[in-house]
Protein backbone atom coordinates (compact mmCIF):
# COMPACT_ATOMS: atom_id res chain seq x y z
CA UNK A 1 -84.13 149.93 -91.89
CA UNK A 2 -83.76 150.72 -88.38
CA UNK A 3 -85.28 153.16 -87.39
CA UNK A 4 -82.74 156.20 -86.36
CA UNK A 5 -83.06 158.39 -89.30
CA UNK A 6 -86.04 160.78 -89.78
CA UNK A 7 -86.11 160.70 -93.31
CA UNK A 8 -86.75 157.26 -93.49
CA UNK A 9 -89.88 157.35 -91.30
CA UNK A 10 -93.26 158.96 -93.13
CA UNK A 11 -96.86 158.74 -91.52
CA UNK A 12 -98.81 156.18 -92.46
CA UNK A 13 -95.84 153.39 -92.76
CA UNK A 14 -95.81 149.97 -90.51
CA UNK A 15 -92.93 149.97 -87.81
CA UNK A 16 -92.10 148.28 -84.75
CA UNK A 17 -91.68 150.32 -81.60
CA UNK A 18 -90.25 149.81 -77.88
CA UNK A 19 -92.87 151.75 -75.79
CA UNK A 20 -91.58 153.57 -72.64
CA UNK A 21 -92.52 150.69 -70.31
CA UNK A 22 -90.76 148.29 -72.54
CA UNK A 23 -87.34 149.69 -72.76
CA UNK A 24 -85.99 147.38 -69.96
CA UNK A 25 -87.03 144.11 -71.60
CA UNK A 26 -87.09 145.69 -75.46
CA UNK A 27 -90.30 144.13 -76.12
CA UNK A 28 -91.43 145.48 -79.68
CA UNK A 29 -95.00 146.71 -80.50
CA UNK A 30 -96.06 146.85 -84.15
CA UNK A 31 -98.23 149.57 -85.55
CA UNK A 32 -98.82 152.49 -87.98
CA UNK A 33 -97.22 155.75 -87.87
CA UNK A 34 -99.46 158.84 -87.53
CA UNK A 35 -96.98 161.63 -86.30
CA UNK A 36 -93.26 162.02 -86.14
CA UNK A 37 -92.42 163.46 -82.67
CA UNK A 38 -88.61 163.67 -82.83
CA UNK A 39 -87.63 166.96 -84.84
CA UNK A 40 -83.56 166.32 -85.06
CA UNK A 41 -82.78 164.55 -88.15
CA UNK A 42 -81.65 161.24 -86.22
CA UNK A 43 -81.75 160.21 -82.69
CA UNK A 44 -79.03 156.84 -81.62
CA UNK A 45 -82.17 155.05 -79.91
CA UNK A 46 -84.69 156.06 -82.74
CA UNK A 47 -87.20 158.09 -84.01
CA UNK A 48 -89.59 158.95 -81.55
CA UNK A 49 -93.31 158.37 -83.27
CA UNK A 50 -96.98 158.49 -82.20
CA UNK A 51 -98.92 155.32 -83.74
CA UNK A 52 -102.37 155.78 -85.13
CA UNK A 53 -103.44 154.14 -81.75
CA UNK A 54 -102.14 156.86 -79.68
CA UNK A 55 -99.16 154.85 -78.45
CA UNK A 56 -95.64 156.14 -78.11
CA UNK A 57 -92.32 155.07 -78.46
CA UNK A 58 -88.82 154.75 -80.91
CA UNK A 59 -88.81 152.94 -84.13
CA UNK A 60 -86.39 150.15 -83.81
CA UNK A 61 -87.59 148.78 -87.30
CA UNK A 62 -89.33 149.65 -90.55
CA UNK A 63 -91.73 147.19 -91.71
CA UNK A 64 -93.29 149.30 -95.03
CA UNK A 65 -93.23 152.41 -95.92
């Protein structure tokens, strides 16, 4: 799954994100998902998440859910 569709994302499930920093080079940071930030139903670059480590960025893939 990749990541654009809300419904698809729930707290607590492993994704991969590209942070704000990383969106040139689209290096990927794994983590947990603690919030869901974007409120449309889907967003073209991703869902935009908060990870239970306080980073932020868009899911480009869903590891487990």
């Amino acid at each position: 799954m990749d990541g654009r569709n809300r419904r698809e994302i729930r707290p607590g499930a492993a994704v991969e994100i590209v942070l704000k920093k990383d969106q040139r080079s689209g290096k990927r940071t794994r983590g947990v998902v603690k919030d869901i930030l974007t409120s449309s139903a889907s967003h073209p670059h991703g869902i935009k998440v908060r990870l239970q480590d306080g980073r932020v960025g868009r899911v480009k893939r869903i590891l487990q859910s």
